[in-house]
PDB file of N, CA and C in Angstrom:
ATOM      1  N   UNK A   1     -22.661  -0.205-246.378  1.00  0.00           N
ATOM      2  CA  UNK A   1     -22.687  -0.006-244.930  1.00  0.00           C
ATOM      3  C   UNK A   1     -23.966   0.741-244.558  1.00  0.00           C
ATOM      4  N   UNK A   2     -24.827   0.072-243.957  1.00  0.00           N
ATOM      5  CA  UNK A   2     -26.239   0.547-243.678  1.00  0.00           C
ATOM      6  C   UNK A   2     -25.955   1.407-241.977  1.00  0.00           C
ATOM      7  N   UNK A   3     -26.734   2.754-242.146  1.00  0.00           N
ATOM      8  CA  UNK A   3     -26.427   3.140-240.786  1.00  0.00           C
ATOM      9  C   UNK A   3     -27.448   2.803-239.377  1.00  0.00           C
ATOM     10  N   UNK A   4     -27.362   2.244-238.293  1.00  0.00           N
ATOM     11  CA  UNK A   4     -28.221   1.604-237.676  1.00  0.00           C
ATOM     12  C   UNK A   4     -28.633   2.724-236.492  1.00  0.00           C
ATOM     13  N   UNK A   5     -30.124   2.826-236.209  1.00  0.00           N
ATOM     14  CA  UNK A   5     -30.043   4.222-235.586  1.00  0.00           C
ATOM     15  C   UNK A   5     -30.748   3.173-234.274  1.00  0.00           C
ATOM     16  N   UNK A   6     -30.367   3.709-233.255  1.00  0.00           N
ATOM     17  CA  UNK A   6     -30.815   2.935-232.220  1.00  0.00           C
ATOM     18  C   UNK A   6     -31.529   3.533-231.279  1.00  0.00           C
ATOM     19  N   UNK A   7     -32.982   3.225-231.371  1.00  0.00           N
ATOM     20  CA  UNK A   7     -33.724   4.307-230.919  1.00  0.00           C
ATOM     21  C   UNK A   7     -34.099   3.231-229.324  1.00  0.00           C
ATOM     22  N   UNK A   8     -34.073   2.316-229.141  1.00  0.00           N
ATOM     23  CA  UNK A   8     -33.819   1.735-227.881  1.00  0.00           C
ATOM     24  C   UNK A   8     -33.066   2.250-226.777  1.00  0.00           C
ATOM     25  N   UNK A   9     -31.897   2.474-227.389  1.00  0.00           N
ATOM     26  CA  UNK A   9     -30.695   3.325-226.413  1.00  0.00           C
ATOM     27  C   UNK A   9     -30.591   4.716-226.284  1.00  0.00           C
ATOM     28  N   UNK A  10     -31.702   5.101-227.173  1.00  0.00           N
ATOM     29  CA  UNK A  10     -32.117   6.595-227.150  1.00  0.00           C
ATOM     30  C   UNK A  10     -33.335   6.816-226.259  1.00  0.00           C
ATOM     31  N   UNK A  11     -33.905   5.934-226.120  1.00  0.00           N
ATOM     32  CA  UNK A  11     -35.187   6.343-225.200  1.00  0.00           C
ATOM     33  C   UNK A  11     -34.607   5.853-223.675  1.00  0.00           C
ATOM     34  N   UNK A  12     -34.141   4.540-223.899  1.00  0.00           N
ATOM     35  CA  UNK A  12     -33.488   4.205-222.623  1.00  0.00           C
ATOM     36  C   UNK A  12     -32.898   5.344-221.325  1.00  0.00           C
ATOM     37  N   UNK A  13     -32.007   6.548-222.571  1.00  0.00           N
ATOM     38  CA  UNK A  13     -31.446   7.236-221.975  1.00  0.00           C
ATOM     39  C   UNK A  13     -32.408   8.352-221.517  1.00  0.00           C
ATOM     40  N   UNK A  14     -33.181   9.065-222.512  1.00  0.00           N
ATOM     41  CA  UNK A  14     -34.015  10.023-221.898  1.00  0.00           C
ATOM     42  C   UNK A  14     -34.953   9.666-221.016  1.00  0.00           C
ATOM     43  N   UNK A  15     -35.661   8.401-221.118  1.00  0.00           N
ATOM     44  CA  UNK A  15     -36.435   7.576-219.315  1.00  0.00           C
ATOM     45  C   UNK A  15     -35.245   8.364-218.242  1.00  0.00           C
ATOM     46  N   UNK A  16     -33.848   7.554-218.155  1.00  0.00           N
ATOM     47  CA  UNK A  16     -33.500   7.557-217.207  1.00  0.00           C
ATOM     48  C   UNK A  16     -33.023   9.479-216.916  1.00  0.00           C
ATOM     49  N   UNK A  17     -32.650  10.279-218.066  1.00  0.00           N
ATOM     50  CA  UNK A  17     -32.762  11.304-217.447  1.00  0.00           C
ATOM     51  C   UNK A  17     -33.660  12.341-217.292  1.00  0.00           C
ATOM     52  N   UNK A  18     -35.176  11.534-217.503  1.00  0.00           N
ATOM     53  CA  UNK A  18     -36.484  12.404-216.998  1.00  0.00           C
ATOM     54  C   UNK A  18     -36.425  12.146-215.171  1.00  0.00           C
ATOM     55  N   UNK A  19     -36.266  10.721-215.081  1.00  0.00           N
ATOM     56  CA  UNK A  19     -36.046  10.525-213.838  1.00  0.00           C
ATOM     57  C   UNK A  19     -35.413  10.840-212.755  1.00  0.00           C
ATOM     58  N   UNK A  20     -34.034  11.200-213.556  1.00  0.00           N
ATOM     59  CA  UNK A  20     -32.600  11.632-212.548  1.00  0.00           C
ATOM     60  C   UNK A  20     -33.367  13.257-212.047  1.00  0.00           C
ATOM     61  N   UNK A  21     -33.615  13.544-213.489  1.00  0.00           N
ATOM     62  CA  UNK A  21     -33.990  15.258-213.145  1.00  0.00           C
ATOM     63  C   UNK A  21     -35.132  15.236-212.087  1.00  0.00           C
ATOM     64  N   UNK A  22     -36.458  14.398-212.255  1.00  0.00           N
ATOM     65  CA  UNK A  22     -37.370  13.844-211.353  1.00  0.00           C
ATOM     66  C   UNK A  22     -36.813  13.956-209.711  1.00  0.00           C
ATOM     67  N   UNK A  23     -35.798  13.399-209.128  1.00  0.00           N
ATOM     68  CA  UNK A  23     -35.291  12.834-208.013  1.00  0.00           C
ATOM     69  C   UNK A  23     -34.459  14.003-207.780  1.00  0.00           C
ATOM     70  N   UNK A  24     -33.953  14.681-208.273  1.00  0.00           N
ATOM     71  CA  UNK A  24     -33.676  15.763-207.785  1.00  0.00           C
ATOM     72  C   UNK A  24     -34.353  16.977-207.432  1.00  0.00           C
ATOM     73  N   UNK A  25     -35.073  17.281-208.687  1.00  0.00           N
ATOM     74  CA  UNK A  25     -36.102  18.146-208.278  1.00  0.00           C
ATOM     75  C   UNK A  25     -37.050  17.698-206.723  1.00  0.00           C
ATOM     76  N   UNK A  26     -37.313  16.628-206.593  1.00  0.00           N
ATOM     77  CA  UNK A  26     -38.219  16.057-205.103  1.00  0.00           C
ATOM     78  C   UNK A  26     -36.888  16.117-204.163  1.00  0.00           C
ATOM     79  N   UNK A  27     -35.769  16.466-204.244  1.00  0.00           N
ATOM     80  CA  UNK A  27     -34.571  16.158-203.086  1.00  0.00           C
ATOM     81  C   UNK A  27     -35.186  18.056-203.209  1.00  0.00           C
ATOM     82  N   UNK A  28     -34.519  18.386-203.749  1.00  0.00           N
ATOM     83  CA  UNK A  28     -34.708  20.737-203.679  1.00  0.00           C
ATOM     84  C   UNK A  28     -36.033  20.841-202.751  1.00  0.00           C
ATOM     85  N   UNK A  29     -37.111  20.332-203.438  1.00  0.00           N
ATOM     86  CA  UNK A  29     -38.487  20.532-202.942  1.00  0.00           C
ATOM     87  C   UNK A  29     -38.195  20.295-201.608  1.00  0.00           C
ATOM     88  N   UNK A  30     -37.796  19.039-200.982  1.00  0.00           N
ATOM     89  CA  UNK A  30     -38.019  19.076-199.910  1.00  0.00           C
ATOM     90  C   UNK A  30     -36.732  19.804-198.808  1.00  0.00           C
ATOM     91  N   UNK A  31     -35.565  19.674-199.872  1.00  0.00           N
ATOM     92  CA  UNK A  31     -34.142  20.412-198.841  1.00  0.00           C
ATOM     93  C   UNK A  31     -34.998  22.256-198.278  1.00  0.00           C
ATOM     94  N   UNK A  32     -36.149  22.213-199.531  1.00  0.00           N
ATOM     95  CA  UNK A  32     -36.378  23.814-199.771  1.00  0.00           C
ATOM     96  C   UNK A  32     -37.340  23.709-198.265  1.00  0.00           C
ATOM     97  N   UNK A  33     -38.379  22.945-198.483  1.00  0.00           N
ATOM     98  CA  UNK A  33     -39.286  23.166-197.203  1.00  0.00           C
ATOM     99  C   UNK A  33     -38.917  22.629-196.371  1.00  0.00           C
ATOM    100  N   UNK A  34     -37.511  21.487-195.633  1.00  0.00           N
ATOM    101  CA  UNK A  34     -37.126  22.122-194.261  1.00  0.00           C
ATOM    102  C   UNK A  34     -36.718  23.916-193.961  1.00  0.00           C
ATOM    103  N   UNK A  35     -36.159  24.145-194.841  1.00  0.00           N
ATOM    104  CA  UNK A  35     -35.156  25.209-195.157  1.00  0.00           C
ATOM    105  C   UNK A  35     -36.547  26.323-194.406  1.00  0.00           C
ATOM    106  N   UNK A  36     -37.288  26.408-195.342  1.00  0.00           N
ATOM    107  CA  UNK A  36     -38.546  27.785-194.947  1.00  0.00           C
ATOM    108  C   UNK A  36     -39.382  26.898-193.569  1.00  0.00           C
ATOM    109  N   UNK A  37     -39.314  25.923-193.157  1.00  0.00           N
ATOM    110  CA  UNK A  37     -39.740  25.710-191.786  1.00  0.00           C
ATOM    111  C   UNK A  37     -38.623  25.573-190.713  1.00  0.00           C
ATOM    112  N   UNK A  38     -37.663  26.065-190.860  1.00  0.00           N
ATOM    113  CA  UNK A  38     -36.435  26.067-190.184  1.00  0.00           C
ATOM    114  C   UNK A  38     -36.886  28.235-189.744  1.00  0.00           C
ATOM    115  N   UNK A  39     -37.146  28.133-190.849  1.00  0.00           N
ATOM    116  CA  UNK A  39     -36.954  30.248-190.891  1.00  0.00           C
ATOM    117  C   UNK A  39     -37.864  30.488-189.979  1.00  0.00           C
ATOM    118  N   UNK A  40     -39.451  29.739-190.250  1.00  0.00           N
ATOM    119  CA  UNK A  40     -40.595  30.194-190.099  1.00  0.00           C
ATOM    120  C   UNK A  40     -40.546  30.049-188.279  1.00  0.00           C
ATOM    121  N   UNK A  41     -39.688  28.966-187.843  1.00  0.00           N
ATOM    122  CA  UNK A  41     -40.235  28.710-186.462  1.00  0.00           C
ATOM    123  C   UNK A  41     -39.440  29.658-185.560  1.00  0.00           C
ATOM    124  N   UNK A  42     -40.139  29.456-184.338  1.00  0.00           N
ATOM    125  CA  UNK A  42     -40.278  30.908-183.372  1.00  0.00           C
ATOM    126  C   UNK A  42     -38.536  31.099-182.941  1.00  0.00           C
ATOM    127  N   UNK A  43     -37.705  31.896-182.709  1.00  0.00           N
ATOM    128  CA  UNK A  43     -36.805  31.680-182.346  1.00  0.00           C
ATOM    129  C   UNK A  43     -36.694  32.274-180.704  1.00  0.00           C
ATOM    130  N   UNK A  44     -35.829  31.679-180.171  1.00  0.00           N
ATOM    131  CA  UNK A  44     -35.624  31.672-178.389  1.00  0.00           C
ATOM    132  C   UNK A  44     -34.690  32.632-177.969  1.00  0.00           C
TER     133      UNK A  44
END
């Protein structure tokens, strides 16, 4: 019984969770800078 290492489905997976982490980090970035231009503007 030969053991089969599957490095296809191993990279497959870390692509997709460089990416996931990618797309979130750019969702924070930007939830962050409405957030500090919400603070920054003049209030009435």
């Amino acid at each position: 019984m030969t053991v089969a290492i599957h490095y296809g489905s191993f990279i497959n997976v870390g692509i997709q969770f460089l990416i996931t982490m990618w797309v979130i980090f750019m969702i924070v970035k930007a939830v962050n800078k409405v957030k500090l231009s919400n603070s920054l503007a003049p209030k009435e």
